[in-house]
C-alpha atoms as a PDB file:
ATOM      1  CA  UNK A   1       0.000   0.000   0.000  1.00  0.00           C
ATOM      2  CA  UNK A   2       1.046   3.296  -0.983  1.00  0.00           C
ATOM      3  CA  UNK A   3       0.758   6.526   0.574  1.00  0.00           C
ATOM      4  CA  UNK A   4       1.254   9.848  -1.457  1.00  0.00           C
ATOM      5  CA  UNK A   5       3.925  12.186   0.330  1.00  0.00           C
ATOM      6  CA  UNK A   6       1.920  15.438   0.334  1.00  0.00           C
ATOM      7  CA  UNK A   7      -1.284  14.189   2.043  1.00  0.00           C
ATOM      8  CA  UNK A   8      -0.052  11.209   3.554  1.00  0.00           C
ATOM      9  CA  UNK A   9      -3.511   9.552   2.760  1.00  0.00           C
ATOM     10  CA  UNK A  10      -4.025   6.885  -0.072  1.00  0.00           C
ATOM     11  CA  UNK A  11      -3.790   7.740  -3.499  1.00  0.00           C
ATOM     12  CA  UNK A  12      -7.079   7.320  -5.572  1.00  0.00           C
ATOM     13  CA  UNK A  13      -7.194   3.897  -7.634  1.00  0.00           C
ATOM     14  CA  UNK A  14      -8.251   5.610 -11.410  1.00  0.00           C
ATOM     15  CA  UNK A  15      -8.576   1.998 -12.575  1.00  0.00           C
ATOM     16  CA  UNK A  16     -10.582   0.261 -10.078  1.00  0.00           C
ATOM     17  CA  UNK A  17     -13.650  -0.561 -12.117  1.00  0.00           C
ATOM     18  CA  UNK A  18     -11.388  -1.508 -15.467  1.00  0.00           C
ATOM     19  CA  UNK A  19      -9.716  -4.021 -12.646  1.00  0.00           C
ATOM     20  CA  UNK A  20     -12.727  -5.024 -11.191  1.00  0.00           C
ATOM     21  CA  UNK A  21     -14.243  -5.727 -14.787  1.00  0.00           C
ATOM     22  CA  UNK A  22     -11.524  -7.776 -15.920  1.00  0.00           C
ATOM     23  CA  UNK A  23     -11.779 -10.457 -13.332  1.00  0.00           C
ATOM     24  CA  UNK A  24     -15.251 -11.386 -14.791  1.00  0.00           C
ATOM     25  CA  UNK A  25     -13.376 -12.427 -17.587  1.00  0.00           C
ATOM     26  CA  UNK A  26     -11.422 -15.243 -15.592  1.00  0.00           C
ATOM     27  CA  UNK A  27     -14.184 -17.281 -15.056  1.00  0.00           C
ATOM     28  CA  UNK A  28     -18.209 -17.184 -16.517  1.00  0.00           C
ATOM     29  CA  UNK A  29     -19.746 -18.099 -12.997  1.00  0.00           C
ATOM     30  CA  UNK A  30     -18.448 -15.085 -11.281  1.00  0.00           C
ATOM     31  CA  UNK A  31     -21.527 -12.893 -10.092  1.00  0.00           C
ATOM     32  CA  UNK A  32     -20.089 -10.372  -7.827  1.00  0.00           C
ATOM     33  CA  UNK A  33     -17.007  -9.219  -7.999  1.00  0.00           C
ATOM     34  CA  UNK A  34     -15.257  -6.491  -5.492  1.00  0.00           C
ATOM     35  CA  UNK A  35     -12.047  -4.630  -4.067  1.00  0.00           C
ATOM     36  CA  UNK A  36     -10.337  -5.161  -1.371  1.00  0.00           C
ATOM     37  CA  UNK A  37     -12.264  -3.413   1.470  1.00  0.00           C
ATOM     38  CA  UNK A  38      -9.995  -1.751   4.336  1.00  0.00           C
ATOM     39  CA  UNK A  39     -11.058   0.686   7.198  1.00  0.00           C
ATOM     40  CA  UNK A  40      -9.280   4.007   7.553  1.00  0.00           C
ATOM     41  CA  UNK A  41      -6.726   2.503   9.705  1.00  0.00           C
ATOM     42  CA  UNK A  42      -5.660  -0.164   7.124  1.00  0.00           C
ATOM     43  CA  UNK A  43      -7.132  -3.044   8.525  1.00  0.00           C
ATOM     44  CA  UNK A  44      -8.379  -5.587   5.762  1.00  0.00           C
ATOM     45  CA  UNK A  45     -12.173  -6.303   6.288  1.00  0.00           C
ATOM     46  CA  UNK A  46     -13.187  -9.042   3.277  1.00  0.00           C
ATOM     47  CA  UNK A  47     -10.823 -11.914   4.711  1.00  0.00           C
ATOM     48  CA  UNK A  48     -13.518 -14.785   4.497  1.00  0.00           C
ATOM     49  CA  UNK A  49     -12.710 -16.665   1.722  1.00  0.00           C
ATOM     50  CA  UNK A  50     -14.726 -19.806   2.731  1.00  0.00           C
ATOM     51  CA  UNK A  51     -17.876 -20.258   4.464  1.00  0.00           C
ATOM     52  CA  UNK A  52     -18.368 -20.240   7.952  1.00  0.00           C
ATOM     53  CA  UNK A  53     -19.137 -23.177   9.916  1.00  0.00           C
ATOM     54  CA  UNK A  54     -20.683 -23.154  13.753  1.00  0.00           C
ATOM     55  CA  UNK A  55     -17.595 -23.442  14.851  1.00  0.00           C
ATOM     56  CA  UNK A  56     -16.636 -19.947  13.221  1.00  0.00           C
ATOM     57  CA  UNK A  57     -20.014 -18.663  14.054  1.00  0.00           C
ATOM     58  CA  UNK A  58     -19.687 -19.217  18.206  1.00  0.00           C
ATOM     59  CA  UNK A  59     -16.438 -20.266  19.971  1.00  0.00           C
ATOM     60  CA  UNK A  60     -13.981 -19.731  16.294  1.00  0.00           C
ATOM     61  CA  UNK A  61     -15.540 -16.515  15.797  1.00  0.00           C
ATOM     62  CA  UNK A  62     -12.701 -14.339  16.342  1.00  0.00           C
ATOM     63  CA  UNK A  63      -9.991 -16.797  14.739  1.00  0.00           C
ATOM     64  CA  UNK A  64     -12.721 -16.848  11.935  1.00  0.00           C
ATOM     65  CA  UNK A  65     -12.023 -12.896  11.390  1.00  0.00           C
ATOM     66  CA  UNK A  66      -8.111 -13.312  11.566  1.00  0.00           C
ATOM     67  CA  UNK A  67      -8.071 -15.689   9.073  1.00  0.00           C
ATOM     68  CA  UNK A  68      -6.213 -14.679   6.265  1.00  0.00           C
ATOM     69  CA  UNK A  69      -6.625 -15.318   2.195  1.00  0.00           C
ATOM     70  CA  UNK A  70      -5.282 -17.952   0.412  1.00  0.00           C
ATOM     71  CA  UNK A  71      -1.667 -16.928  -1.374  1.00  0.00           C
ATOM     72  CA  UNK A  72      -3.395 -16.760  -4.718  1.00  0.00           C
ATOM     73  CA  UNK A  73      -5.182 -13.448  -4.567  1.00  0.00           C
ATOM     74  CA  UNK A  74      -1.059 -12.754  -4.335  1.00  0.00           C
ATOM     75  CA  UNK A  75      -0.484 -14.796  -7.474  1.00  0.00           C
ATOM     76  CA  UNK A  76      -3.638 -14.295  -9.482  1.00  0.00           C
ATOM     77  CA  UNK A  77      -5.074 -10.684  -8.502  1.00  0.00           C
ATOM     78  CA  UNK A  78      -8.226 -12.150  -7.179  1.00  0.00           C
ATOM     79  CA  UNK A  79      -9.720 -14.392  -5.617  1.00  0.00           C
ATOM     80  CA  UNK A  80     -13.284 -16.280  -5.047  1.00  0.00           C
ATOM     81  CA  UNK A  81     -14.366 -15.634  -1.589  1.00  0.00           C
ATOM     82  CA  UNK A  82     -17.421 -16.768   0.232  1.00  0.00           C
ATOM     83  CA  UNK A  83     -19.579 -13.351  -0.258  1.00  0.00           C
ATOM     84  CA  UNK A  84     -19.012 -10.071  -1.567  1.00  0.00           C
ATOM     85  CA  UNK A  85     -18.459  -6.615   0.591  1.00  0.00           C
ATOM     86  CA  UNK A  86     -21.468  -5.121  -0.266  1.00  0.00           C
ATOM     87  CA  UNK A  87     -20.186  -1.432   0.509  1.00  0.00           C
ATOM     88  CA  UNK A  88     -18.760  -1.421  -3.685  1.00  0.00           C
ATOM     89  CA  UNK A  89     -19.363  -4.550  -5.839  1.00  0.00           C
ATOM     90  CA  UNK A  90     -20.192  -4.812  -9.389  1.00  0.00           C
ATOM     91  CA  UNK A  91     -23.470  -7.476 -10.163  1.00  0.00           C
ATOM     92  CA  UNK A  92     -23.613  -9.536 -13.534  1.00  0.00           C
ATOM     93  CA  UNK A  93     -27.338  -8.428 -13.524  1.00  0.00           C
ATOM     94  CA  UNK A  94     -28.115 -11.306 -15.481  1.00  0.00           C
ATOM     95  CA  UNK A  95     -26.767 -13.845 -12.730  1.00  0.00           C
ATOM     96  CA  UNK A  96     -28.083 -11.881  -9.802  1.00  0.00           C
ATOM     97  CA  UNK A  97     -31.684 -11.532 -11.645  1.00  0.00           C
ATOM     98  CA  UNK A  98     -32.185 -15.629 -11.347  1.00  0.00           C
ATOM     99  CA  UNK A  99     -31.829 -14.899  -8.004  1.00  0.00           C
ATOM    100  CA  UNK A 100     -34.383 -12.437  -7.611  1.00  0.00           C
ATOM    101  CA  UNK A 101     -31.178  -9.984  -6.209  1.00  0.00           C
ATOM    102  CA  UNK A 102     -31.649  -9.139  -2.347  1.00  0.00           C
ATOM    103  CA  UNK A 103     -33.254 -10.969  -0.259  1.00  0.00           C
ATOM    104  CA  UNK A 104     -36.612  -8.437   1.211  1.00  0.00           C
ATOM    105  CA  UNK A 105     -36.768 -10.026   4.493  1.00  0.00           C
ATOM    106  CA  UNK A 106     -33.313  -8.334   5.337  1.00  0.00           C
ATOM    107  CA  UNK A 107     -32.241  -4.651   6.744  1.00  0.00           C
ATOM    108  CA  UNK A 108     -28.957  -3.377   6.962  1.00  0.00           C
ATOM    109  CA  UNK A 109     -27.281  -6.619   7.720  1.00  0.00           C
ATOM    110  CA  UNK A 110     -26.276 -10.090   6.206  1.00  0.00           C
ATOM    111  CA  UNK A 111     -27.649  -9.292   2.578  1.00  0.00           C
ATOM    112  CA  UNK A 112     -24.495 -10.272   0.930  1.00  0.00           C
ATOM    113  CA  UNK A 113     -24.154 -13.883   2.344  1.00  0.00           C
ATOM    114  CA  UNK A 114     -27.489 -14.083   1.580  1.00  0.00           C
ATOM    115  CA  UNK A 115     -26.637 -13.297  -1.958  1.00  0.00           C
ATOM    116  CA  UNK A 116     -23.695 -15.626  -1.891  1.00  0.00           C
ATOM    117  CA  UNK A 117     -26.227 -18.330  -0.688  1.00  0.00           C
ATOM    118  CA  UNK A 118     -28.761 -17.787  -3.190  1.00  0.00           C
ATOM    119  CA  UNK A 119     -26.227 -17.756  -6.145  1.00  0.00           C
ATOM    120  CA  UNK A 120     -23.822 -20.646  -4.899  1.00  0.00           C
ATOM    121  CA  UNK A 121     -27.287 -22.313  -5.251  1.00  0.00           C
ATOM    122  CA  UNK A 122     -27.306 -21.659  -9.193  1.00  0.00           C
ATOM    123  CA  UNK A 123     -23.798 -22.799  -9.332  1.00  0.00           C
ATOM    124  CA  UNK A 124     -22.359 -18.842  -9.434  1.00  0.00           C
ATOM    125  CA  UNK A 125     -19.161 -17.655  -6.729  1.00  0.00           C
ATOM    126  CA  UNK A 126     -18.089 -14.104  -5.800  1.00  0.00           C
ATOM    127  CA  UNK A 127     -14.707 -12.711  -6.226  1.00  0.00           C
ATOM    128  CA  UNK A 128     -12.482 -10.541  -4.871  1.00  0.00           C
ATOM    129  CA  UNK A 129     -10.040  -8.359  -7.091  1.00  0.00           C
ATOM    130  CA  UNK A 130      -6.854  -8.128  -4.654  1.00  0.00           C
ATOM    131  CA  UNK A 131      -5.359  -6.063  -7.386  1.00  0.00           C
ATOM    132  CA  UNK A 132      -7.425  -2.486  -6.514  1.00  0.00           C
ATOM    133  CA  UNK A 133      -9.061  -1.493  -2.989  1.00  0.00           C
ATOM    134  CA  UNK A 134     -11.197   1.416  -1.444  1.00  0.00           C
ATOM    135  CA  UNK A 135     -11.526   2.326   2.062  1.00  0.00           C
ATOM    136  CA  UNK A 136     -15.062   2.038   3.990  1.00  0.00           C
ATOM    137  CA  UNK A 137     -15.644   2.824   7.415  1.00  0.00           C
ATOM    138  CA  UNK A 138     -17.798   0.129   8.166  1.00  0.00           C
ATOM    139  CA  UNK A 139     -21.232   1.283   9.726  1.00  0.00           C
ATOM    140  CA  UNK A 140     -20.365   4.407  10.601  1.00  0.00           C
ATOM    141  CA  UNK A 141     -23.294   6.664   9.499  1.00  0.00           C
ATOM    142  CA  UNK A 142     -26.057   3.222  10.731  1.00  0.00           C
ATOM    143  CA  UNK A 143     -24.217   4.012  14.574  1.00  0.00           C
ATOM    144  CA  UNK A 144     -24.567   7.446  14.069  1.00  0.00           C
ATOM    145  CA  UNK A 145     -28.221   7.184  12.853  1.00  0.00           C
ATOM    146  CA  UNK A 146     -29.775   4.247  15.124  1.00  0.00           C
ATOM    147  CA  UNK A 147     -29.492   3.888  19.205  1.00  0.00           C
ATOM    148  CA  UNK A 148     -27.362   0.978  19.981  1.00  0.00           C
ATOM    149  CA  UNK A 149     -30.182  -1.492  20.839  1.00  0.00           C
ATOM    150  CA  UNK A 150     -31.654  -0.872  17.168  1.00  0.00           C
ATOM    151  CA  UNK A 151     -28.495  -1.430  15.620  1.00  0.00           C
ATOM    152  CA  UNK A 152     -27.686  -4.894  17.501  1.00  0.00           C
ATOM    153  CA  UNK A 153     -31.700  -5.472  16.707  1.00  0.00           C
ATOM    154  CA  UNK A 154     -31.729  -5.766  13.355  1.00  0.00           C
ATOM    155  CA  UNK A 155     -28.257  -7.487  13.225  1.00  0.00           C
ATOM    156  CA  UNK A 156     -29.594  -9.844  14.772  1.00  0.00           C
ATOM    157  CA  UNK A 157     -32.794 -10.380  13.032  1.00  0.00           C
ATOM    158  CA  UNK A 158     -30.532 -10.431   9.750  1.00  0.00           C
ATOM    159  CA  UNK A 159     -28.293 -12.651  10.855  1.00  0.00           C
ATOM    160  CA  UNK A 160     -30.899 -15.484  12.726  1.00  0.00           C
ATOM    161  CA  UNK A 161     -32.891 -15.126   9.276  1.00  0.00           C
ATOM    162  CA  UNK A 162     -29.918 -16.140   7.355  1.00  0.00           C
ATOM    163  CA  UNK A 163     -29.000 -19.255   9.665  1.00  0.00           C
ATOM    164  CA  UNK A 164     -32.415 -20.351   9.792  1.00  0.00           C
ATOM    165  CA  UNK A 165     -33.370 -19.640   6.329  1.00  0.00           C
ATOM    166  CA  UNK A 166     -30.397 -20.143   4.434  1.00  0.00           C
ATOM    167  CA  UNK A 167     -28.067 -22.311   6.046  1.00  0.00           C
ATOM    168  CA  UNK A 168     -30.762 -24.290   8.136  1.00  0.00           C
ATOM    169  CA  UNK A 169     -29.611 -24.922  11.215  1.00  0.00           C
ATOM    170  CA  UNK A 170     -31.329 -26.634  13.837  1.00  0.00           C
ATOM    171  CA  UNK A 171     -32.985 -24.428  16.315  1.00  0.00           C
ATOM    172  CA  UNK A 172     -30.704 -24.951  19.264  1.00  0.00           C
ATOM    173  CA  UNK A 173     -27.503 -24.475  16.791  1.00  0.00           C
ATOM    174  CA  UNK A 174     -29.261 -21.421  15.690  1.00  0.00           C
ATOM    175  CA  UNK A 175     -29.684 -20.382  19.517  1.00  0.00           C
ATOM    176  CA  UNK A 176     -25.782 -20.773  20.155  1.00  0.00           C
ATOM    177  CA  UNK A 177     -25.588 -18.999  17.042  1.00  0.00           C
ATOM    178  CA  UNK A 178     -27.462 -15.914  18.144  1.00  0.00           C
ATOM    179  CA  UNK A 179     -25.438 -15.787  21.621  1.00  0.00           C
ATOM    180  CA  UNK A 180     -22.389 -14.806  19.955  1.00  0.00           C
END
């Protein structure tokens, strides 16, 4: 990452979308591809390039966030990851259209696994292009604009839709779930 010497902030990516664009090209089942998503700080938000178990769900959770990406994003300049950063990602409207898009009975939260869930089902993957990145302070305005209880109200409503719903777990999975 580099910074420029006059501001000492990140330089602007002027190719980000021409990168983003040409990793549909690697592969005809990519849906959603998107940049690497970092906070202000630097820190590297879209590291889950498989799909969560419980175990990363409860107990794993915060292993689960440290993991990093596979080497090839290195290699490559992408990668498929589980689900897409919603904050910037470009759709293959076609591909997200036999999916009906977003899922309605979501707000705010867990619409982009979701997504992932509902295309992995036609056979479709997300990707990551490692190559280009923008920086998103995750959630800032939602804390600004709802109390606290609201906000961890309808995560949680997003989130126990999408593990009952779309990964089906049992109910007292989906409990344990919830607690964490």
């Amino acid at each position: 990452m580099f910074f420029t010497h006059e501001t000492g902030k990140r330089p602007l990516d002027s190719r980000v979308l021409d990168k983003m664009l040409n990793v549909f090209k690697k592969d005809d089942k990519i849906a959603i591809v998107f940049p690497d998503v970092c906070s202000p700080d630097g820190y590297l938000f879209n590291r889950d390039a498989v799909k969560p178990g419980v175990w990363d769900l409860t107990l794993g959770m915060f292993a689960y966030k440290k993991k990093g990406r596979a080497e090839q994003a290195a290699e490559k300049g992408w990668l498929y990851t589980y689900r897409p950063q919603g904050c910037c990602m470009l759709l293959d409207t076609e591909k997200c259209a036999q999916v009906e898009f977003m899922d309605p009975y979501t707000f705010l939260y867990c619409e982009e696994v979701i997504l992932a869930e509902r295309l992995a089902k036609k056979g479709y993957r997300c990707a990551c292009c490692s190559q280009t990145q923008i920086i998103h302070n995750h959630s800032y305005t939602v804390r600004k604009a709802l109390s606290k209880f609201k906000y961890v109200k309808a995560n949680l409503r997003s989130f126990h839709y999408y593990i009952t719903h779309y990964r089906r777990f049992s109910l007292p999975v989906c409990w344990l779930c919830d607690l964490f």
